[in-house]
N, C-alpha and C. Protein backbone atom coordinates (compact mmCIF):
# COMPACT_ATOMS: atom_id res chain seq x y z
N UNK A 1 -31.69 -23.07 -42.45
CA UNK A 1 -31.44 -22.69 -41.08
C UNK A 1 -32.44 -21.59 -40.70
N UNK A 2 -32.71 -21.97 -39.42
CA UNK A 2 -34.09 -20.79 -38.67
C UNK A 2 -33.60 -20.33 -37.97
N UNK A 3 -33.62 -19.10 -37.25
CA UNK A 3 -33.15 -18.62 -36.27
C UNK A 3 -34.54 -17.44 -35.56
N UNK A 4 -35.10 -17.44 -34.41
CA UNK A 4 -35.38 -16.85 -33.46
C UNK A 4 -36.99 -16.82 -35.06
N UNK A 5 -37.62 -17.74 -34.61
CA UNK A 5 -39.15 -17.85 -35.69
C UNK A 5 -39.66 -18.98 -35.24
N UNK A 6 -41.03 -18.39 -35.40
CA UNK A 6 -42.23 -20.15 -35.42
C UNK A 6 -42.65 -20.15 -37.11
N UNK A 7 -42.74 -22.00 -36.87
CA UNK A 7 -43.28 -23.05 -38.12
C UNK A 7 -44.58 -22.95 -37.78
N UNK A 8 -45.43 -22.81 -38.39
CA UNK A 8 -46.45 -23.84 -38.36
C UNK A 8 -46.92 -24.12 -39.54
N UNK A 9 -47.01 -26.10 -39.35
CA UNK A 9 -47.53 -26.69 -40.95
C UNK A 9 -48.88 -26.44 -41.04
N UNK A 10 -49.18 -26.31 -42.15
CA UNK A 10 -50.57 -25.96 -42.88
C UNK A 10 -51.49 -27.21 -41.68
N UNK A 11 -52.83 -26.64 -41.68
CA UNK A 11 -54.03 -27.26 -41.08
C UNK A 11 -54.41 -28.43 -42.31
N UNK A 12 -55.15 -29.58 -41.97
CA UNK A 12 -55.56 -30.62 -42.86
C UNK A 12 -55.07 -30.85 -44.01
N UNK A 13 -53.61 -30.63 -43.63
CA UNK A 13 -52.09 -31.51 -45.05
C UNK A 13 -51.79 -32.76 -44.32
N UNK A 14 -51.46 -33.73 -45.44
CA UNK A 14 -50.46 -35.37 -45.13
C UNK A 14 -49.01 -34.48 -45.23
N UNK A 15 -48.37 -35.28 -44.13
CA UNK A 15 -47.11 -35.38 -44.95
C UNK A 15 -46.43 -36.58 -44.50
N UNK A 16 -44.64 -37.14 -44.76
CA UNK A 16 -43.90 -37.96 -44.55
C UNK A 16 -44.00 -38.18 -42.85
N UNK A 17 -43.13 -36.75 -43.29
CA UNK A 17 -42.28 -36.71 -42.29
C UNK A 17 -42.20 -35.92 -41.45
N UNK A 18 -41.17 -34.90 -40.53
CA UNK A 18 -40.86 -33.82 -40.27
C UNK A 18 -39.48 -33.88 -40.06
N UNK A 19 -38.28 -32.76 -40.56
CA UNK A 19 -36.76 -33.05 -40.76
C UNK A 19 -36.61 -31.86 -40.21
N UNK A 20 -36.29 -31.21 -39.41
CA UNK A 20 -35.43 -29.91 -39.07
C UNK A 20 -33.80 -30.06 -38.43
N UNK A 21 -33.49 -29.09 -39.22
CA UNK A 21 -32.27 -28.90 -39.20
C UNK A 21 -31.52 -27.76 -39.20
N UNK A 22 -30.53 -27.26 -37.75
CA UNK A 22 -29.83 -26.14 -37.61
C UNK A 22 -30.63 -25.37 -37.63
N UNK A 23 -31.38 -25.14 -36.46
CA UNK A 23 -32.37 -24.13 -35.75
C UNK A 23 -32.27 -23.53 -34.81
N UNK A 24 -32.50 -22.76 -34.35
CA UNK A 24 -31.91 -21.71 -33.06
C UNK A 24 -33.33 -21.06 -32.89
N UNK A 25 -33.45 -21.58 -31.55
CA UNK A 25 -34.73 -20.69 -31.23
C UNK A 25 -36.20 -20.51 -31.75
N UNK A 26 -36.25 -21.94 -32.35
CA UNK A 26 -37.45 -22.06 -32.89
C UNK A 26 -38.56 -22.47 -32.61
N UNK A 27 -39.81 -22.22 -32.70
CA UNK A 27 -41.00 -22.70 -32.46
C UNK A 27 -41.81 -23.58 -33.58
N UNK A 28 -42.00 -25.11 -33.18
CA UNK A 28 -42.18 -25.76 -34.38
C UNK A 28 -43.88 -26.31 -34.15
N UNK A 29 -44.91 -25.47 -34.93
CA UNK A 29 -46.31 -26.06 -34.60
C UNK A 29 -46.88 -26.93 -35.17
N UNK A 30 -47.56 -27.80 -35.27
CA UNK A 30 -48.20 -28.84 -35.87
C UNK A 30 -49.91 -29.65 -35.35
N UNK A 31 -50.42 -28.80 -36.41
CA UNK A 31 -51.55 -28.79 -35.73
C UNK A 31 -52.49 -30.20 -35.58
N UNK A 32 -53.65 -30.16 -35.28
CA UNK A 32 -54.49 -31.55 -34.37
C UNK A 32 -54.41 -32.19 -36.08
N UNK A 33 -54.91 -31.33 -36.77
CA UNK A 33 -55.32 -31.65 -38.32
C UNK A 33 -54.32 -32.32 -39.21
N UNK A 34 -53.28 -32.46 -39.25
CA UNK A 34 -52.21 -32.67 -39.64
C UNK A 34 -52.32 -34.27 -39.78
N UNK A 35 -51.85 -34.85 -40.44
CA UNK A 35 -51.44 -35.87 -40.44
C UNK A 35 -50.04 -36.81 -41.53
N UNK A 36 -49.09 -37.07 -40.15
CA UNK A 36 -47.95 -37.54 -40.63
C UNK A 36 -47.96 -38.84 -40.82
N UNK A 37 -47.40 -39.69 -41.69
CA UNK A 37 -48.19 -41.03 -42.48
C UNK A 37 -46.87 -41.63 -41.11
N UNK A 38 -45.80 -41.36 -41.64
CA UNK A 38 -44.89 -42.22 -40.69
C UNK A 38 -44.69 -42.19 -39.00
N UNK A 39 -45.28 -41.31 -38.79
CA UNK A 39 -45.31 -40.60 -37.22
C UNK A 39 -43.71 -40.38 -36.45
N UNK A 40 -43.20 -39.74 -37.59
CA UNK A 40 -41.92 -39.73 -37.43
C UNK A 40 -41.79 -38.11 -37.56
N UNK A 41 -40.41 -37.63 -36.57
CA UNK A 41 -39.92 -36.12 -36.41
C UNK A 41 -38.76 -36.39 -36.17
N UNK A 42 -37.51 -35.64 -36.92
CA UNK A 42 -36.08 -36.07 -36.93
C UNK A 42 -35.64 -34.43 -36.60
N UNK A 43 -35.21 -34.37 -35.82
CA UNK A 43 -34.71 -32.98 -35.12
C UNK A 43 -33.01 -32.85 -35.21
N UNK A 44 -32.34 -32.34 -35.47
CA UNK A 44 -30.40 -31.99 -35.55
C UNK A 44 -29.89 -30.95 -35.56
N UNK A 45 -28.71 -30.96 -35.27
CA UNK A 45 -27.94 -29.93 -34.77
C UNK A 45 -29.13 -28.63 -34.88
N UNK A 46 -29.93 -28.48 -34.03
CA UNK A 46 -30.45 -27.71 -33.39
C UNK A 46 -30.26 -27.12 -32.07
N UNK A 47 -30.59 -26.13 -31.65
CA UNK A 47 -30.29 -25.30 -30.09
C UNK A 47 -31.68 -24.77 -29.55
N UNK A 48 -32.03 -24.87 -28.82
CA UNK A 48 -33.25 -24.45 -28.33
C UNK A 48 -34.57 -24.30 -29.08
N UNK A 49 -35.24 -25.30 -29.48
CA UNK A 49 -36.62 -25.68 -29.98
C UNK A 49 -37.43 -26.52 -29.64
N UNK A 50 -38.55 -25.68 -29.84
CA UNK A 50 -40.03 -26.10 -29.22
C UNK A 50 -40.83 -27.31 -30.19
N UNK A 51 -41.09 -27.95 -29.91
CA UNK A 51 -42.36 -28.90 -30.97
C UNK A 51 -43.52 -28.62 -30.05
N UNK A 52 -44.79 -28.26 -30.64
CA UNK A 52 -45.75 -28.77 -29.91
C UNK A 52 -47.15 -29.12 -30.97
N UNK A 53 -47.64 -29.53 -30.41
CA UNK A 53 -48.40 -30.61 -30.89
C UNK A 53 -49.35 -31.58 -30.52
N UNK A 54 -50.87 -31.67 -30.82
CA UNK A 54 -51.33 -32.77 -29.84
C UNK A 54 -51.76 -34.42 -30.39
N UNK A 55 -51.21 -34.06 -31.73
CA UNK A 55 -51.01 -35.44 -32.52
C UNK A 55 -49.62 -36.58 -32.04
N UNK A 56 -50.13 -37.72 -32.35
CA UNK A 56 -49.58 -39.14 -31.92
C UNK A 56 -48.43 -38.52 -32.70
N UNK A 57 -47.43 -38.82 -31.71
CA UNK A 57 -45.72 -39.29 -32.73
C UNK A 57 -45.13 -40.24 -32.37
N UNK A 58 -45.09 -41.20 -33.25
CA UNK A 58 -44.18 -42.64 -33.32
C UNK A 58 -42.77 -42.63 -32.80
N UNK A 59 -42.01 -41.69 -33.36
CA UNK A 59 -40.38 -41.37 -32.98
C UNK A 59 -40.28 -40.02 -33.21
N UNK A 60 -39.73 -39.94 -32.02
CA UNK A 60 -38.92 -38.45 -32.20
C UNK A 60 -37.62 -38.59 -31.99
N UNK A 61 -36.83 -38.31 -32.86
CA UNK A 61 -34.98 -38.59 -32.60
C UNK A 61 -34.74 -36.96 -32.83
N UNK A 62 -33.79 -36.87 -31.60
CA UNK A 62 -33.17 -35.13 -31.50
C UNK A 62 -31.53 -35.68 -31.38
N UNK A 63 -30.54 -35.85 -32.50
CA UNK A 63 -29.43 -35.82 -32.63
C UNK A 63 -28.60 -34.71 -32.15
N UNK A 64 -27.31 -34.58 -31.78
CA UNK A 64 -26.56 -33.47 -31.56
C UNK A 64 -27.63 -32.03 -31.72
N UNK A 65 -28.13 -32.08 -30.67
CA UNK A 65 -29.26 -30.77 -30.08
C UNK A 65 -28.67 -30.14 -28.41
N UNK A 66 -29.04 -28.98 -28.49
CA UNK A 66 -28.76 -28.34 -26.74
C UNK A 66 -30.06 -27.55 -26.48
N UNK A 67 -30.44 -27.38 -24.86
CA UNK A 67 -31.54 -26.58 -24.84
C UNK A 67 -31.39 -25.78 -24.09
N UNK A 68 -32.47 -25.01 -23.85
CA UNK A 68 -31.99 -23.44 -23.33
C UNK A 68 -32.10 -23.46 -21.68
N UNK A 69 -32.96 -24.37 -21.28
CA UNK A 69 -32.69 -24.82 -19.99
C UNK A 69 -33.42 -26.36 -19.51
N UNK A 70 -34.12 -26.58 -18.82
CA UNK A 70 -33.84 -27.90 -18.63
C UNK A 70 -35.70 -28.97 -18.79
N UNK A 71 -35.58 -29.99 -19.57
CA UNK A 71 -36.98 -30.25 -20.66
C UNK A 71 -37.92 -30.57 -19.95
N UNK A 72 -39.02 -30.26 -20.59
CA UNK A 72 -40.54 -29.86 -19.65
C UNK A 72 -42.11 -30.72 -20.97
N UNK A 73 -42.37 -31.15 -20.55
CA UNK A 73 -43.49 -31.52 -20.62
C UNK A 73 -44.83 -30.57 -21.12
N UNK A 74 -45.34 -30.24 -22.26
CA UNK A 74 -45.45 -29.01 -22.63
C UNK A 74 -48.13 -29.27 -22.85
């Protein structure tokens, strides 16, 4: 669990996936360099968090999530 912090994944790493879970107020970065094999981001019971990012994502699923006001295009 995160509360009131930014992520950011390492520059020119693979990975799966991305899984966050029970976050409050988080800032989640992911840079151009990055590359996720599945183009997949699974977001849950989270409350107000940011993804940003200017890499392709296949799915983004945000399960039982709330936000701090109303979603914007970033």
């Amino acid at each position: 669990m995160n509360d009131d912090c930014t992520i950011k994944i390492a520059e020119d790493v693979t990975i799966v996936k991305i899984l966050v879970e029970k976050c409050k107020r988080t800032k989640i970065i992911v840079p151009a360099s990055t590359k996720i094999t599945t183009s997949v981001v699974e977001i849950w019971r989270c409350d107000d968090v940011e993804f940003h990012t200017s890499i392709e994502i296949g799915t983004l699923q945000a399960d039982i999530c709330a936000l701090a006001d109303t979603p914007r295009a970033l």
